[in-house]
N, C-alpha and C. Protein backbone atom coordinates (compact mmCIF):
# COMPACT_ATOMS: atom_id res chain seq x y z
N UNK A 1 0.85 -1.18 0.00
CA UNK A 1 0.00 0.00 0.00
C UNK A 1 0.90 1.24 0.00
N UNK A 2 0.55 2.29 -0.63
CA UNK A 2 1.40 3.30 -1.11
C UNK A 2 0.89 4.19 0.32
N UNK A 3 2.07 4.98 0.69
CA UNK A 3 2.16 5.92 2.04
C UNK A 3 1.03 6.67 1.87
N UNK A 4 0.87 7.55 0.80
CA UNK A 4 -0.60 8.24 0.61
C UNK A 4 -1.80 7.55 0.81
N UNK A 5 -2.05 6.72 0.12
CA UNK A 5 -3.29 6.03 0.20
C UNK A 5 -3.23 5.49 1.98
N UNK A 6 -2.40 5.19 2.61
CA UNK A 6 -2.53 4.59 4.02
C UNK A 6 -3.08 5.82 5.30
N UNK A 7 -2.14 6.89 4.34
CA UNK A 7 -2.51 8.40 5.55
C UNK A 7 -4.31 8.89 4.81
N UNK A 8 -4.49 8.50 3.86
CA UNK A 8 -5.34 8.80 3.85
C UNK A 8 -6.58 7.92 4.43
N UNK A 9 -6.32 6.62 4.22
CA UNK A 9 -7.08 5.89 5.06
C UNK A 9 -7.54 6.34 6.65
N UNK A 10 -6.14 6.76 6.86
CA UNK A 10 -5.65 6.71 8.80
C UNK A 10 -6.41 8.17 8.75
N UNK A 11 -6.74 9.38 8.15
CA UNK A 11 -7.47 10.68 8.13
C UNK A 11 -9.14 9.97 7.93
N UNK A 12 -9.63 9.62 7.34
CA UNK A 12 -10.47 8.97 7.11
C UNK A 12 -11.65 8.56 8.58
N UNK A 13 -10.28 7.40 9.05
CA UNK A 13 -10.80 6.78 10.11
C UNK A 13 -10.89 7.86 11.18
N UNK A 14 -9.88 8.61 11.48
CA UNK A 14 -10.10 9.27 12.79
C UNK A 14 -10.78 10.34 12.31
N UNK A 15 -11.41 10.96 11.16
CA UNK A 15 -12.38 11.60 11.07
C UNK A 15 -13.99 10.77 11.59
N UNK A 16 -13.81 9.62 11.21
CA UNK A 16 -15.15 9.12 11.72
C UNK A 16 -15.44 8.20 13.04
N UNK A 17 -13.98 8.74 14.24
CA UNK A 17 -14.08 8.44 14.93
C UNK A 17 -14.01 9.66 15.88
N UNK A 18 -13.98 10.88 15.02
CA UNK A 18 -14.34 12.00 16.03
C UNK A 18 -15.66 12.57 15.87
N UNK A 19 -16.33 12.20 14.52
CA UNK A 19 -17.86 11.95 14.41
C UNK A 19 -18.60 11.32 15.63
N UNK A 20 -17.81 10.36 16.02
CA UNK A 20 -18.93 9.22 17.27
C UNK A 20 -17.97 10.00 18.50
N UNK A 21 -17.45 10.88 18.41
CA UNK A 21 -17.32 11.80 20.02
C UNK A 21 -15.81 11.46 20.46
N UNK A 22 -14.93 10.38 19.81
CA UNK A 22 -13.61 10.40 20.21
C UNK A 22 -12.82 11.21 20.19
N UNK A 23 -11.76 11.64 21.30
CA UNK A 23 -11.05 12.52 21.52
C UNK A 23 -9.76 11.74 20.58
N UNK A 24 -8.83 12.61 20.63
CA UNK A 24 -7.22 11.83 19.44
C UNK A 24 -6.57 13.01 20.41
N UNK A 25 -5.15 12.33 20.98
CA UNK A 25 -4.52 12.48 22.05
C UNK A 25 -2.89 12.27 21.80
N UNK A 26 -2.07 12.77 20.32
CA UNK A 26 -1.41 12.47 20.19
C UNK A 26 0.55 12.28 21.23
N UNK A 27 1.18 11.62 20.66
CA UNK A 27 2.33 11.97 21.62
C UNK A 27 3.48 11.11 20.47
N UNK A 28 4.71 11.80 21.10
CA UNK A 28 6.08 11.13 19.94
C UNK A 28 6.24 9.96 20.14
N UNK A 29 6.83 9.62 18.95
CA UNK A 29 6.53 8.04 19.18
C UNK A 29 7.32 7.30 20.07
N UNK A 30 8.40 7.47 20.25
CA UNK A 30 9.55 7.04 21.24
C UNK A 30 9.32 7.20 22.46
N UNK A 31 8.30 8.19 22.92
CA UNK A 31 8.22 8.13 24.33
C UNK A 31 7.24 6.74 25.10
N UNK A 32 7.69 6.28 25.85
CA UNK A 32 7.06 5.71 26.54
C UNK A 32 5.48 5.90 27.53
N UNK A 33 4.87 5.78 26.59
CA UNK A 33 3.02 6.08 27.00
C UNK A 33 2.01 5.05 27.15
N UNK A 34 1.72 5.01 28.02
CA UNK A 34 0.63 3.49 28.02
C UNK A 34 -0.50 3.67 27.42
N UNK A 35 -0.29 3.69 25.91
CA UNK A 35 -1.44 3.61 24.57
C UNK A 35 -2.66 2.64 25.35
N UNK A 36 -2.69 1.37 26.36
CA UNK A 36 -3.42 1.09 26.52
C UNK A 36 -4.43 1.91 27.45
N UNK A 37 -4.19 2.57 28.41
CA UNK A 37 -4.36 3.84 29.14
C UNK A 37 -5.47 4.50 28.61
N UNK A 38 -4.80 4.94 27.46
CA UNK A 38 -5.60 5.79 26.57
C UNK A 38 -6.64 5.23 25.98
N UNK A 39 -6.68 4.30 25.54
CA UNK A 39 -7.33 3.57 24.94
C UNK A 39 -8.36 3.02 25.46
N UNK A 40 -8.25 2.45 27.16
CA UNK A 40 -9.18 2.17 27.95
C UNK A 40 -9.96 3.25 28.47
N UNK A 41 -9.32 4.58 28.00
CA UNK A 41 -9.72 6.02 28.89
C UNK A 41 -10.88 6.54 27.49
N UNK A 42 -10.90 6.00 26.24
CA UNK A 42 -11.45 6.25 25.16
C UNK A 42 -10.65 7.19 24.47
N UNK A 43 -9.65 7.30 23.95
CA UNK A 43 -9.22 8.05 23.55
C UNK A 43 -8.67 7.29 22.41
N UNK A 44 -8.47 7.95 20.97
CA UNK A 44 -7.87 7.35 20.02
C UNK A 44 -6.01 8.08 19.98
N UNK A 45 -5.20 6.68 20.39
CA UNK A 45 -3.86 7.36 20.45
C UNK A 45 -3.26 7.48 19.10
N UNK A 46 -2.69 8.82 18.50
CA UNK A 46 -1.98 8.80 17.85
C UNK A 46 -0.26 9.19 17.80
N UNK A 47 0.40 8.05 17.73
CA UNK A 47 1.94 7.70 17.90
C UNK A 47 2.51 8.76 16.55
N UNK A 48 3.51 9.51 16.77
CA UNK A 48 3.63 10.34 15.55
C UNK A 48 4.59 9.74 15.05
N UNK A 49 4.79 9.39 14.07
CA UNK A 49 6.07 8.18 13.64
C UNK A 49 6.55 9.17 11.83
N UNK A 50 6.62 10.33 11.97
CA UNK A 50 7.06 10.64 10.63
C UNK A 50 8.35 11.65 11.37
N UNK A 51 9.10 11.33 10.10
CA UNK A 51 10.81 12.31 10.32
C UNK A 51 11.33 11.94 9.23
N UNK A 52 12.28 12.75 8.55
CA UNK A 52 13.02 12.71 7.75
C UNK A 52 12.78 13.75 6.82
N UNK A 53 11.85 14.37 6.57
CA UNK A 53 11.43 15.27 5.70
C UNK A 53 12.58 16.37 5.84
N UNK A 54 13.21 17.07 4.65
CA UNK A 54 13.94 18.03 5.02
C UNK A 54 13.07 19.40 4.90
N UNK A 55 12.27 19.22 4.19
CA UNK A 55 11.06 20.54 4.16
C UNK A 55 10.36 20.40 5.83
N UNK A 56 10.05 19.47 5.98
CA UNK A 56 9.29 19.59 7.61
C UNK A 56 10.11 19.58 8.70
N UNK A 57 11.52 19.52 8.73
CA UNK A 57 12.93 19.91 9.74
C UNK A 57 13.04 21.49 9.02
N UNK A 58 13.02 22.04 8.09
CA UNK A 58 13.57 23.68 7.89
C UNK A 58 12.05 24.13 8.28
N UNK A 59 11.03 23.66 8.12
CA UNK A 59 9.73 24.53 8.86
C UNK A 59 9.52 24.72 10.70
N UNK A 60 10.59 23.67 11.35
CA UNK A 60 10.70 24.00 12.25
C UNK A 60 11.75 24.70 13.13
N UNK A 61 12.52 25.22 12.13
CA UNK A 61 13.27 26.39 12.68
C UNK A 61 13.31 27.57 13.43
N UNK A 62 12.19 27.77 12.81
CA UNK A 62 11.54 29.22 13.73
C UNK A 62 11.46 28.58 15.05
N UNK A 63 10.94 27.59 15.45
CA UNK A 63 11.27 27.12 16.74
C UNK A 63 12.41 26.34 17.61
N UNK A 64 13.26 25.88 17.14
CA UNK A 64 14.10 24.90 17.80
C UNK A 64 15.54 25.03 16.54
N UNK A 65 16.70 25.15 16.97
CA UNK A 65 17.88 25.51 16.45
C UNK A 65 17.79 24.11 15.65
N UNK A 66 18.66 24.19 14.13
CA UNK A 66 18.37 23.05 13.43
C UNK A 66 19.54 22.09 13.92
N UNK A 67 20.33 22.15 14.70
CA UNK A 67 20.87 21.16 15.91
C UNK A 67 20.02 20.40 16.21
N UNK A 68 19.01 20.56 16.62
CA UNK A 68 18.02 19.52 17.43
C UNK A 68 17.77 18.27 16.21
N UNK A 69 17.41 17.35 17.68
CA UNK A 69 17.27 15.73 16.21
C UNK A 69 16.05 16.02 15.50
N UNK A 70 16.49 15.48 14.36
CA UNK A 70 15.71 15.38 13.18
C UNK A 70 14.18 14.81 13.38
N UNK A 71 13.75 14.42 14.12
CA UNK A 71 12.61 13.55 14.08
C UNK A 71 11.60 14.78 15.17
N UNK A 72 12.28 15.40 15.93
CA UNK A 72 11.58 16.49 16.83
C UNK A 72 11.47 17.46 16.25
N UNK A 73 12.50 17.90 14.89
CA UNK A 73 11.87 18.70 14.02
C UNK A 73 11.09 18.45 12.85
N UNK A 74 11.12 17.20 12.79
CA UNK A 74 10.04 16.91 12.04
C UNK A 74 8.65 16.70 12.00
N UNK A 75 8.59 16.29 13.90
CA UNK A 75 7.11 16.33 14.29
C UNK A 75 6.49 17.91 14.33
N UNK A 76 7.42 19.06 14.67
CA UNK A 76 7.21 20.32 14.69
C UNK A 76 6.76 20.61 13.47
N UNK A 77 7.54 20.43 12.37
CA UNK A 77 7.74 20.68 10.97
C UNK A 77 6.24 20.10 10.38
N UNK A 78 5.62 19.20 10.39
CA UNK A 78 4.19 18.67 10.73
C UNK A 78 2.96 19.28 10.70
N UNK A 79 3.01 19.91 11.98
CA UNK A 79 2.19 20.68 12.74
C UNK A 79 2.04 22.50 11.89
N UNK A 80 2.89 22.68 11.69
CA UNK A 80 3.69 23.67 11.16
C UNK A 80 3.30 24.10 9.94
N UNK A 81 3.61 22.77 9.01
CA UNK A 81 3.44 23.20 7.52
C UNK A 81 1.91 22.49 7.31
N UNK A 82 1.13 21.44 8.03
CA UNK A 82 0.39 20.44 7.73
C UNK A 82 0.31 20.25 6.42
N UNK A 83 1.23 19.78 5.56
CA UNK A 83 0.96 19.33 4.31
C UNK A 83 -0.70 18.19 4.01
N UNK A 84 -1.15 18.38 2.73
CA UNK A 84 -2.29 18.15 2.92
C UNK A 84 -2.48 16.37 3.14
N UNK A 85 -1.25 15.55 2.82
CA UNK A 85 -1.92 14.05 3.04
C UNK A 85 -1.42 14.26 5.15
N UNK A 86 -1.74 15.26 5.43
CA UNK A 86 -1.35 14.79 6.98
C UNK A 86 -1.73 15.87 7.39
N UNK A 87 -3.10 16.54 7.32
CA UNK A 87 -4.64 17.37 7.46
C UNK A 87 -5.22 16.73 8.80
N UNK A 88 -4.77 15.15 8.71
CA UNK A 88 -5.52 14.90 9.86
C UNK A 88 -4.76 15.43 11.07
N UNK A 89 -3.90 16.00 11.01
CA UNK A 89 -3.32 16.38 12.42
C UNK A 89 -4.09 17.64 12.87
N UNK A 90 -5.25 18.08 12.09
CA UNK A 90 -6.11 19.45 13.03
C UNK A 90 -6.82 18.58 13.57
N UNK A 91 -6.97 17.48 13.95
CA UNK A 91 -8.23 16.59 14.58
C UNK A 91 -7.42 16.61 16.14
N UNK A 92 -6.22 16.39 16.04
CA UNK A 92 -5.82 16.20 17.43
C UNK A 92 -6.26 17.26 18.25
N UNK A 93 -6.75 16.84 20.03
CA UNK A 93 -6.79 17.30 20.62
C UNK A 93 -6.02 17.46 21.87
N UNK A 94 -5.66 16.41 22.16
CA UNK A 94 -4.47 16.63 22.80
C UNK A 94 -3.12 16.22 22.45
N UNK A 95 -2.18 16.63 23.65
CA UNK A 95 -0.89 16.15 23.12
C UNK A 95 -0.22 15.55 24.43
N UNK A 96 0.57 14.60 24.41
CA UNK A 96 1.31 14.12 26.18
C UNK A 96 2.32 14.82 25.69
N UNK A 97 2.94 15.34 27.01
CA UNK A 97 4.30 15.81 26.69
C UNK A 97 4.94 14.64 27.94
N UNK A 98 6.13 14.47 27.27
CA UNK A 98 6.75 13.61 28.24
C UNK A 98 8.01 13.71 28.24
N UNK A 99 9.23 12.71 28.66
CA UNK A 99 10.44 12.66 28.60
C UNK A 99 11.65 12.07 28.33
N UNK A 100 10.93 11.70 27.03
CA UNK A 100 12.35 10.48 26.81
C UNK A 100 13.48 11.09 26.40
N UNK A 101 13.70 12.40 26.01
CA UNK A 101 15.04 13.15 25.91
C UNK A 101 14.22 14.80 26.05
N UNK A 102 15.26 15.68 25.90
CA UNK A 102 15.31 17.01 26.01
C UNK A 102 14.34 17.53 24.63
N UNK A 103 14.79 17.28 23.13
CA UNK A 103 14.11 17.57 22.24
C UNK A 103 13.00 17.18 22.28
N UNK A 104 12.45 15.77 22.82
CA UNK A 104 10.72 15.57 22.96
C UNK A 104 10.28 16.61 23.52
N UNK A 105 11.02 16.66 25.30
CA UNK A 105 10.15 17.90 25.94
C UNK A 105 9.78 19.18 24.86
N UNK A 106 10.97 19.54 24.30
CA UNK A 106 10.92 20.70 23.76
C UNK A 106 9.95 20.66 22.61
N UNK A 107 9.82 19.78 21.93
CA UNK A 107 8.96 19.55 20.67
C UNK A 107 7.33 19.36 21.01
N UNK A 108 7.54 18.75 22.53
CA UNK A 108 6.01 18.76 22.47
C UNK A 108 5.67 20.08 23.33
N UNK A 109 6.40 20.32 23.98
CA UNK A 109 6.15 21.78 24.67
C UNK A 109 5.69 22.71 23.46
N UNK A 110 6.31 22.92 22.30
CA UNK A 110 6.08 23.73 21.29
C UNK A 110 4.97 23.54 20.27
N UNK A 111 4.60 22.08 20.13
CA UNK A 111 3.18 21.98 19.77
C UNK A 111 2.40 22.28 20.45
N UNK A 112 2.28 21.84 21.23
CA UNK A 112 1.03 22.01 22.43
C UNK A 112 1.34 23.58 22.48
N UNK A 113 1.99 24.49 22.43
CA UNK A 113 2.28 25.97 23.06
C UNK A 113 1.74 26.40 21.64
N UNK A 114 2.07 26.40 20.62
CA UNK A 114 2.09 27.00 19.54
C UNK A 114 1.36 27.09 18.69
N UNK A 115 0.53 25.80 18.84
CA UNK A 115 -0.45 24.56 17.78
C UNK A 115 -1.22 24.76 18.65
N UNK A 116 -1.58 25.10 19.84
CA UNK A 116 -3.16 25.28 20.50
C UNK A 116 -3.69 23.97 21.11
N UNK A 117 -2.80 23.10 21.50
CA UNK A 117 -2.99 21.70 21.19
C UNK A 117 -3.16 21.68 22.82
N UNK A 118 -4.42 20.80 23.63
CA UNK A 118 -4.39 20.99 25.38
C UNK A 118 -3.15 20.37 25.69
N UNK A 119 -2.37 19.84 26.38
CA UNK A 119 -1.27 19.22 26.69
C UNK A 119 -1.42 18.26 27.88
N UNK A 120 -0.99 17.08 28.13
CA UNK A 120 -1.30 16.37 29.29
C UNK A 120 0.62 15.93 29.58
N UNK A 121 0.40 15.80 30.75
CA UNK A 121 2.14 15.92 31.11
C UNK A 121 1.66 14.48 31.77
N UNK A 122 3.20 13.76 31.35
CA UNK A 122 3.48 12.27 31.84
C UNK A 122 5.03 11.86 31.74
N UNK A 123 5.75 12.27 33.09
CA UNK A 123 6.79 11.99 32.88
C UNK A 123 7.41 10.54 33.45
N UNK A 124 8.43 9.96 33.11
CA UNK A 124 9.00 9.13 33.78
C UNK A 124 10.34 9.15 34.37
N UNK A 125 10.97 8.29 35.40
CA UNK A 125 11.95 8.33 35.69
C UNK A 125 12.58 7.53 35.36
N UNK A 126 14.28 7.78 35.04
CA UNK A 126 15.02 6.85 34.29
C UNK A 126 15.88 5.77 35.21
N UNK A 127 15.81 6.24 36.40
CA UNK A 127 16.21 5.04 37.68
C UNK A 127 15.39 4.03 37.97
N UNK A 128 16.47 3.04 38.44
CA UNK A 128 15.08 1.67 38.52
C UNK A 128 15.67 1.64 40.26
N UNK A 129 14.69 2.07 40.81
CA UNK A 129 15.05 1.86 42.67
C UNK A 129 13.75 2.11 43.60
N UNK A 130 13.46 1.86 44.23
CA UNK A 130 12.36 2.12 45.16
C UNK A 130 11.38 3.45 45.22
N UNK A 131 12.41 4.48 44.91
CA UNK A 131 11.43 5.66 45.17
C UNK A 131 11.00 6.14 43.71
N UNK A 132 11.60 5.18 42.23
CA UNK A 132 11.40 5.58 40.77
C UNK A 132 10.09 4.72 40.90
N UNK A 133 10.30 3.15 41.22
CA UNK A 133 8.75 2.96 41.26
C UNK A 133 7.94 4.10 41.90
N UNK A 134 7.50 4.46 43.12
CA UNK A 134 6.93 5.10 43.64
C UNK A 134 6.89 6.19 42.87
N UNK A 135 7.50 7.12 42.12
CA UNK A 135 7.27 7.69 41.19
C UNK A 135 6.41 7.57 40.16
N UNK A 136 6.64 6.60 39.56
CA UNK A 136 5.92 5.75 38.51
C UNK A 136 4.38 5.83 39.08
N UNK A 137 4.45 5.06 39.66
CA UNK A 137 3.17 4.91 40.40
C UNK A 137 2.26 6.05 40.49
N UNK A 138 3.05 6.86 41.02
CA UNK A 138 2.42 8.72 41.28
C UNK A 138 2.04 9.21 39.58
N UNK A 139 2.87 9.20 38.92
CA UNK A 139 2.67 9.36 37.48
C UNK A 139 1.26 8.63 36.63
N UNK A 140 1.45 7.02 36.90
CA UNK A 140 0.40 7.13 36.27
C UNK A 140 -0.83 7.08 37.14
N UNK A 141 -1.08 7.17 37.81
CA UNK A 141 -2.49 7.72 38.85
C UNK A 141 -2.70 9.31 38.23
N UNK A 142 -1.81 9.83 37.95
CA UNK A 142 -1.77 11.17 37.56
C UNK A 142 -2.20 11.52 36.15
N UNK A 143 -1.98 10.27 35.33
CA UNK A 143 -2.34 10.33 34.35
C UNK A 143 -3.79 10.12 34.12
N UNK A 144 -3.84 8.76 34.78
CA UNK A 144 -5.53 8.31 34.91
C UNK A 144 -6.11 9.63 35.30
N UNK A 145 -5.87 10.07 36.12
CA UNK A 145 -6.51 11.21 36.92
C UNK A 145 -6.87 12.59 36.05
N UNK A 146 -6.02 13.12 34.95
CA UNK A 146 -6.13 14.08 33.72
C UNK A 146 -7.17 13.33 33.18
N UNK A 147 -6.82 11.91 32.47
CA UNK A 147 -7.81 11.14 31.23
C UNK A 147 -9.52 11.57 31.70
N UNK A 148 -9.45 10.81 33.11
CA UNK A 148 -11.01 10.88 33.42
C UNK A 148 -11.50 12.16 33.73
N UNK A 149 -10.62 13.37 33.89
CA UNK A 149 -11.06 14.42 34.47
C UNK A 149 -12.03 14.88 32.55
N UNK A 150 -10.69 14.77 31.81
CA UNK A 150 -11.05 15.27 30.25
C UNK A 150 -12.34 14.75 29.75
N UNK A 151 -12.42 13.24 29.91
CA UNK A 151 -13.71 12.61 29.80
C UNK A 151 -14.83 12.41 30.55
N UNK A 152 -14.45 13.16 31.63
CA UNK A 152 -15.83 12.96 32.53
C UNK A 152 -15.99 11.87 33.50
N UNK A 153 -15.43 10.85 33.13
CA UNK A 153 -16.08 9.62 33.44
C UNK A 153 -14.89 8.61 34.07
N UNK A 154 -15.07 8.05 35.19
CA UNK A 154 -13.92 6.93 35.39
C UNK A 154 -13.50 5.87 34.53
N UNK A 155 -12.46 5.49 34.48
CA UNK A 155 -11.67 4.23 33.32
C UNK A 155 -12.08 3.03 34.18
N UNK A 156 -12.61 2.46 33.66
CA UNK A 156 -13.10 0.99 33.89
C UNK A 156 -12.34 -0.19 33.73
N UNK A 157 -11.91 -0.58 35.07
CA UNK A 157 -11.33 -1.55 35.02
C UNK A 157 -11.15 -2.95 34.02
N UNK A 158 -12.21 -3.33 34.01
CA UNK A 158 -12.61 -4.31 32.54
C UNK A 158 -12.21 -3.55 31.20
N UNK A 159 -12.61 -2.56 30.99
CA UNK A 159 -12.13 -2.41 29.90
C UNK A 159 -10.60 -1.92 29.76
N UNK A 160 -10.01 -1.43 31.22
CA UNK A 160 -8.30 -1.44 30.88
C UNK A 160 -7.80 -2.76 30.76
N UNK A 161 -8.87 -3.82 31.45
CA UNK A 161 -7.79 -5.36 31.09
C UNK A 161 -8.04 -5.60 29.80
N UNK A 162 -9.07 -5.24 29.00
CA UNK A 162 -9.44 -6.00 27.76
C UNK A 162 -8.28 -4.68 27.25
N UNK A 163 -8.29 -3.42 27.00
CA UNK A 163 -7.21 -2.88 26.55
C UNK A 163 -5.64 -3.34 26.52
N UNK A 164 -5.29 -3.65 27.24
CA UNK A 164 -3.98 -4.32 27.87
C UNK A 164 -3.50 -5.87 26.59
N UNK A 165 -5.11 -6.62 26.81
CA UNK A 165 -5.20 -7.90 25.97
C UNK A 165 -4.90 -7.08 24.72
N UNK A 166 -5.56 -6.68 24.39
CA UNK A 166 -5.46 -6.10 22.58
C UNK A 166 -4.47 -5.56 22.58
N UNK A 167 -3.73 -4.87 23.42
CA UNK A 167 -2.14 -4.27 23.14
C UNK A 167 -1.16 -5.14 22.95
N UNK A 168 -1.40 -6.05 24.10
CA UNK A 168 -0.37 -7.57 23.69
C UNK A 168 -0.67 -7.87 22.80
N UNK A 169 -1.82 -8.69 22.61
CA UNK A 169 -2.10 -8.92 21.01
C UNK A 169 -1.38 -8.26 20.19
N UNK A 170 -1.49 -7.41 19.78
CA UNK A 170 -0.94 -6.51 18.75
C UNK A 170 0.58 -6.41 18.39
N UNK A 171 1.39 -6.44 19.70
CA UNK A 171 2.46 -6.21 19.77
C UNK A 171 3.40 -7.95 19.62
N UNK A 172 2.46 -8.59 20.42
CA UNK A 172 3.02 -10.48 19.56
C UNK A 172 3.34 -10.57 18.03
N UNK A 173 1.63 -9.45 17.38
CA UNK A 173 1.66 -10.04 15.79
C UNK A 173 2.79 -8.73 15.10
């Protein structure tokens, strides 16, 4: 399947899944986000997985020195230029900002700041010791705690386990 025809599919769908009231909650793809989370919270996650463009790295200049990695100016560069097979990015409503390096922060700080985009913060810690769990822990309660505030409604246990199943799933095939 040719890249066009697939983004256009993928615009398609999350147009007619913001028809039936779904929120789209994007975040970079490298960061570590529990898509199932979201997913159990109703939210349609979108993983931003495009970089390389040298037109969508020089559109994000105005924000971020062209030092920065290529893939954080490319998600900027995105947002920025929205070329038309990737229109569906005015559907997003939110954005996680998180922390898997310095340029994410900065890239999603600048969408969300710039792009009008609400922002939900989810950071992690990169130590594995007693008080990083406990961190963790604090984090995603914190997260749950944004999701249901945005939607109104508490995340349902059953449906985070059946979320969880379909993520494994997915990630086996």
């Amino acid at each position: 399947m040719d890249k066009s025809k697939l983004l256009s599919d993928y615009a398609i769908f999350l147009r007619e899944k913001k028809e039936e009231g779904k929120k789209v909650i994007a975040f970079i793809s490298h960061d570590n986000i529990p898509e199932e989370l979201l997913d159990a919270a109703g939210f349609i996650p979108l993983r931003l997985i495009f970089a390389g463009n040298d037109d969508l790295m020089d559109a994000s200049h105005d924000f971020l020195p062209p030092s920065t990695c290529a893939f954080a100016q490319s998600c900027i560069g995105l947002f920025s230029e929205k070329p038309d097979q990737y229109g569906f990015l005015d559907l997003v409503d939110f954005f996680i900002v998180s922390n898997h390096c310095v340029s994410d922060i900065c890239a999603s700080e600048i969408i969300s700041r710039y792009f009008n985009i609400q922002k939900v913060d989810f950071y992690l810690s990169y130590t594995q010791n007693e008080n990083s769990l406990k961190y963790f822990k604090l984090e995603i309660a914190n997260l749950i705690k944004q999701l249901e505030q945005i939607q109104g409604n508490a995340i349902n246990s059953e449906v985070l386990l059946n979320s969880i199943k379909k993520y494994n799933n997915f990630k086996k095939k």
